[in-house]
Structure formats: C-alpha cells, structure tokens
C-alpha atoms as a PDB file:
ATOM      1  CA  UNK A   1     164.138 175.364 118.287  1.00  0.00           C
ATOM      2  CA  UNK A   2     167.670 174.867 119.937  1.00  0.00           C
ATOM      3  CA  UNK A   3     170.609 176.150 118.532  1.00  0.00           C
ATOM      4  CA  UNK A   4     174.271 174.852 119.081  1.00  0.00           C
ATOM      5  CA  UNK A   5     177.822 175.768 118.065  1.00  0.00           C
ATOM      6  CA  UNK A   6     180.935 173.588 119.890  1.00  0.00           C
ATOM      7  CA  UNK A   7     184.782 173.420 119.830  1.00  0.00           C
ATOM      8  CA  UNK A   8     185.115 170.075 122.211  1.00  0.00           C
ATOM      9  CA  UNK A   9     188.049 169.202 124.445  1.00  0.00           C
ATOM     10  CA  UNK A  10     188.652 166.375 126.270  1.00  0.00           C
ATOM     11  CA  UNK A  11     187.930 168.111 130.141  1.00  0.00           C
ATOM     12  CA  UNK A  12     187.425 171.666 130.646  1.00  0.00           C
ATOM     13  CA  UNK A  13     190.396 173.627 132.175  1.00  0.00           C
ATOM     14  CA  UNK A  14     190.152 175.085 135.482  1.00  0.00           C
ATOM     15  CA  UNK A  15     190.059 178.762 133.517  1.00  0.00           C
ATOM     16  CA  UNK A  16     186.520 177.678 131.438  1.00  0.00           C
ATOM     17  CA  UNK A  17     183.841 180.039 132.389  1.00  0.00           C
ATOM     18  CA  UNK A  18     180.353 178.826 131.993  1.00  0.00           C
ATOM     19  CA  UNK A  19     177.272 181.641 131.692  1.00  0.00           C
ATOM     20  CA  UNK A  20     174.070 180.171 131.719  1.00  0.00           C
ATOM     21  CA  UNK A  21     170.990 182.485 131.419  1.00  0.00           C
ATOM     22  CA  UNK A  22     167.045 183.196 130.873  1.00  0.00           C
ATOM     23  CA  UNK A  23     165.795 186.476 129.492  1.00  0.00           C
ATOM     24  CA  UNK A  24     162.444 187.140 128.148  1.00  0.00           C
ATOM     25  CA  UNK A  25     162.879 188.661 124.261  1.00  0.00           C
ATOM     26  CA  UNK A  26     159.811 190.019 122.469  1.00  0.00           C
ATOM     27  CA  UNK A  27     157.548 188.774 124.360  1.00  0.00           C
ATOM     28  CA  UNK A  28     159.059 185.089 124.505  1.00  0.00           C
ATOM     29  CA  UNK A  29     160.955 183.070 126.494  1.00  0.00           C
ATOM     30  CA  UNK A  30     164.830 182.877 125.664  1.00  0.00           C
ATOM     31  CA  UNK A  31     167.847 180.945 127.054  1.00  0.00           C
ATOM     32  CA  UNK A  32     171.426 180.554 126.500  1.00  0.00           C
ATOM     33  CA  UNK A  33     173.986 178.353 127.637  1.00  0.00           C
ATOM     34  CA  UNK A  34     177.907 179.255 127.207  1.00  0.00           C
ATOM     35  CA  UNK A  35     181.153 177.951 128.531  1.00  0.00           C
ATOM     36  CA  UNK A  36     183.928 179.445 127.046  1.00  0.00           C
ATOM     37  CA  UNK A  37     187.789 180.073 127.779  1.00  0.00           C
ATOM     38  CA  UNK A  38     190.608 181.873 126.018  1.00  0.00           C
ATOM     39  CA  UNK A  39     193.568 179.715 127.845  1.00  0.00           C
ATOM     40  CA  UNK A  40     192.236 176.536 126.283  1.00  0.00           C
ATOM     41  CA  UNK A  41     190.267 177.386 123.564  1.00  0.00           C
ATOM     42  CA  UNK A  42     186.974 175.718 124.833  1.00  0.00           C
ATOM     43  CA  UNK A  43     184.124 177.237 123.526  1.00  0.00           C
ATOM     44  CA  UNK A  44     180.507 176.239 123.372  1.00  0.00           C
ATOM     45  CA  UNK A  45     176.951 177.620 123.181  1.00  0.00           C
ATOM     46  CA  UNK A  46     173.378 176.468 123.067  1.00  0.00           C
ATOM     47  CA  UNK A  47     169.847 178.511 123.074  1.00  0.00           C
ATOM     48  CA  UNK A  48     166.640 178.035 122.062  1.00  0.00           C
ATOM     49  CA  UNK A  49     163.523 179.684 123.174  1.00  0.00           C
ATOM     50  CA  UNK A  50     160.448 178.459 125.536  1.00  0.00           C
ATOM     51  CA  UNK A  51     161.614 176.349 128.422  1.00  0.00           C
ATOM     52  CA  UNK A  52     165.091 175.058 128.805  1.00  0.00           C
ATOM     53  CA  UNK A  53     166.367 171.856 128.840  1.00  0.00           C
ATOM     54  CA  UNK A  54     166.002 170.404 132.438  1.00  0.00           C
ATOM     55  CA  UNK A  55     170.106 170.749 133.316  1.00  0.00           C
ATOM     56  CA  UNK A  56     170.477 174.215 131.861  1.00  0.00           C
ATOM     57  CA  UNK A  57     166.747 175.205 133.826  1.00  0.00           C
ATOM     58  CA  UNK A  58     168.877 173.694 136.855  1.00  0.00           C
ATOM     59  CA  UNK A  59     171.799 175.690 136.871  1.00  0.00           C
ATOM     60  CA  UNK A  60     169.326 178.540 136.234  1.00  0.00           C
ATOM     61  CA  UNK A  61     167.823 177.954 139.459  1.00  0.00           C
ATOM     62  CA  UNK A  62     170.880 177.257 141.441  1.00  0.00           C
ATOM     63  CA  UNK A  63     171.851 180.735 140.540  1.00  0.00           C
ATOM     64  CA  UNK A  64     168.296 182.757 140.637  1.00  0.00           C
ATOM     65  CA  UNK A  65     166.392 180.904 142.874  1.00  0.00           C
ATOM     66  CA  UNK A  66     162.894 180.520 142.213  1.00  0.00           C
ATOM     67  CA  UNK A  67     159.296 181.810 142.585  1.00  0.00           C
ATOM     68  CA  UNK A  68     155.923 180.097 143.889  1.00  0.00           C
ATOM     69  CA  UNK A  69     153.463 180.937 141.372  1.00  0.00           C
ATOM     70  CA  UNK A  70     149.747 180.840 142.135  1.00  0.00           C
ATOM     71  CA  UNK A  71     147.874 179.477 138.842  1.00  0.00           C
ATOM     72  CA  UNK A  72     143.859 180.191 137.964  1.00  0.00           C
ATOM     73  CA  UNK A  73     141.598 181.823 140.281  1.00  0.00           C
ATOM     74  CA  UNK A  74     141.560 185.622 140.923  1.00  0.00           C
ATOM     75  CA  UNK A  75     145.166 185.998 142.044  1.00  0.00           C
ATOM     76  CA  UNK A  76     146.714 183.331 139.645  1.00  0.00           C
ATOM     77  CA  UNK A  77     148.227 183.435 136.294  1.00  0.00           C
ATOM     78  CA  UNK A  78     145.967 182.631 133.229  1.00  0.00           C
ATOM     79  CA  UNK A  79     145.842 179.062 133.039  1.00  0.00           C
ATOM     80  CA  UNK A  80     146.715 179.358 129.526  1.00  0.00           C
ATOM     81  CA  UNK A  81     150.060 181.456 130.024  1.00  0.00           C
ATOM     82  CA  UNK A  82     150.901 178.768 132.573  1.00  0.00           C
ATOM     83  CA  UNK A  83     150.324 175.557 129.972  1.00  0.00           C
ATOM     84  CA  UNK A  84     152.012 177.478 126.987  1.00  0.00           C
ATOM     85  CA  UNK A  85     155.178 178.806 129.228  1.00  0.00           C
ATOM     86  CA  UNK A  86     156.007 175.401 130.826  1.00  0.00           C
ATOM     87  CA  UNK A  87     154.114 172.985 127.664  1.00  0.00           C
ATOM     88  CA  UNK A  88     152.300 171.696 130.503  1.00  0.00           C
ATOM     89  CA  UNK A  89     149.923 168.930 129.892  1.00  0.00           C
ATOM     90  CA  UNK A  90     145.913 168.774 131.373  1.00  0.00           C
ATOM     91  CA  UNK A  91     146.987 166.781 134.179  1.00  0.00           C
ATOM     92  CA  UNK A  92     150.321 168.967 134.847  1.00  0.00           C
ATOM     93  CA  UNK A  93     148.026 172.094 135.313  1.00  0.00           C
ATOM     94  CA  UNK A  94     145.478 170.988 137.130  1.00  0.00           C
ATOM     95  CA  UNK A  95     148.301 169.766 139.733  1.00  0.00           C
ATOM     96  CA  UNK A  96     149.284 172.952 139.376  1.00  0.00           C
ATOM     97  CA  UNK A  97     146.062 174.946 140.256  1.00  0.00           C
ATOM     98  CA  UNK A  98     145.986 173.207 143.256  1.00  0.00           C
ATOM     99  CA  UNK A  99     149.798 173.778 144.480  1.00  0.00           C
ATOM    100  CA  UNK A 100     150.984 176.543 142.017  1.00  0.00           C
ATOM    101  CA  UNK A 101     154.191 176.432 140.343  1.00  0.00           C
ATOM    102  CA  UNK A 102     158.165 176.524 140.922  1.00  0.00           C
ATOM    103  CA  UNK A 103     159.186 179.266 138.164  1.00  0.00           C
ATOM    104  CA  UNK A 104     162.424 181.095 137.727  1.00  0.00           C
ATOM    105  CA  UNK A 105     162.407 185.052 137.944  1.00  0.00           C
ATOM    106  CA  UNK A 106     162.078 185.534 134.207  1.00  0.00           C
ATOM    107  CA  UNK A 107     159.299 182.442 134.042  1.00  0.00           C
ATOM    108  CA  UNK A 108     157.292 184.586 136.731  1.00  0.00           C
ATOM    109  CA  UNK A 109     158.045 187.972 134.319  1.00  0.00           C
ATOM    110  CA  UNK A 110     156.337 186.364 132.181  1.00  0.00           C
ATOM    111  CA  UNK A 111     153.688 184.523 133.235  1.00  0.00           C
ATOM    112  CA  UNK A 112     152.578 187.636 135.230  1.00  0.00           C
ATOM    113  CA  UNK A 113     152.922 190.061 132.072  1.00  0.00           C
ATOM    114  CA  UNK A 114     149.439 192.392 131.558  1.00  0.00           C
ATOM    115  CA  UNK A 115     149.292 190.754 128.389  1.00  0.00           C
ATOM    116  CA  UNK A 116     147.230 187.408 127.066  1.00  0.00           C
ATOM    117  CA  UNK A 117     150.243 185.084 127.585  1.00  0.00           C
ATOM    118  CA  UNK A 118     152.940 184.496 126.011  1.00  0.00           C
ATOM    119  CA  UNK A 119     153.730 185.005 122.451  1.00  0.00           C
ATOM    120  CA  UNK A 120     153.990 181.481 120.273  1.00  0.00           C
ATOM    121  CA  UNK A 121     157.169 180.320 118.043  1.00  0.00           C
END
C-alpha cells in the first residue's frame, strides 16, 4: 500500500530538492519518493512497499544503475523470490528464465538474500 502526503504549487522552484530511494526493511521491499524545499514551501512524499511505481523505479535506476539477474537453475534466484519481488506473471518469468532480469541494487539484495524469498505484506 502507497502512502502520500502533498503541499502543491504551481511549478517547482529551482531550490526543490527531490530524494527518491529503495531500501530493503524487514525483510521487504521499501521505497520513498520526496521533493521538498524550504524557499518555496514545496513539499511532497510518497512510499509504499514491494515494487515502485514505474517513474519513481526510473529515477531509481537513473541514479543506481542496475543489475542482470540470472533467474532458476543452479546459479539463479528462486523463481519464487523473482515472481513475488517484481509480481511477475507465468509468462513474465518464464521470459525471464531465459534472459534474467534488470533489477536495481536493493531488488538484487533481495532477491539474492539466503532466505526463502521475500517476506509478504
């Protein structure tokens, strides 16, 4: 579940600071999304854990990059971590058994934890 607190303003100033990050909390995956800025009084946040929305995954991985991920087989992740982390449907993994997966640093953290995947909402 997402959550959300904004002050809106018409554009943001040139001073408005946006932080935009993925962490993995307990076990789980957690985002948060932030622009905020004292000289205009913009502020706004949203978060929510499992994946990200697709823009706020993008400006995660225009910062961090990401990692090839091998899924299934002897040197992949657990077919199950992958589906859960990414809510990937049958299809969607077995595409990516055959090529793997894009993930971000803390996606890869997790999907390669010594654990039996990630822990549900």
């Amino acid at each position: 579940m997402a959550e959300h607190l904004m002050t809106i303003h018409p554009a943001p100033c040139p001073h408005c600071r946006r932080e935009t990050w993925q962490r993995i909390v307990d076990g789980r995956l957690r985002w948060e999304d932030q622009v905020h800025c004292s000289a205009c009084g913009t502020q706004a946040c949203a978060g929510g854990w499992g994946p990200p929305p697709p823009p706020v995954r993008e400006r995660i991985v225009a910062e961090e990059g990401t990692v090839r991920v091998a899924v299934g087989g002897p040197d992949g992740v657990p077919l199950k971590a992958a589906r859960e982390v990414f809510g990937l449907t049958l299809p969607e993994l077995a595409e990516a058994r055959r090529h793997g997966l894009e993930a971000t640093p803390s996606e890869a953290e997790l999907l390669r934890a010594p654990q039996s995947g990630p822990r549900s909402a």
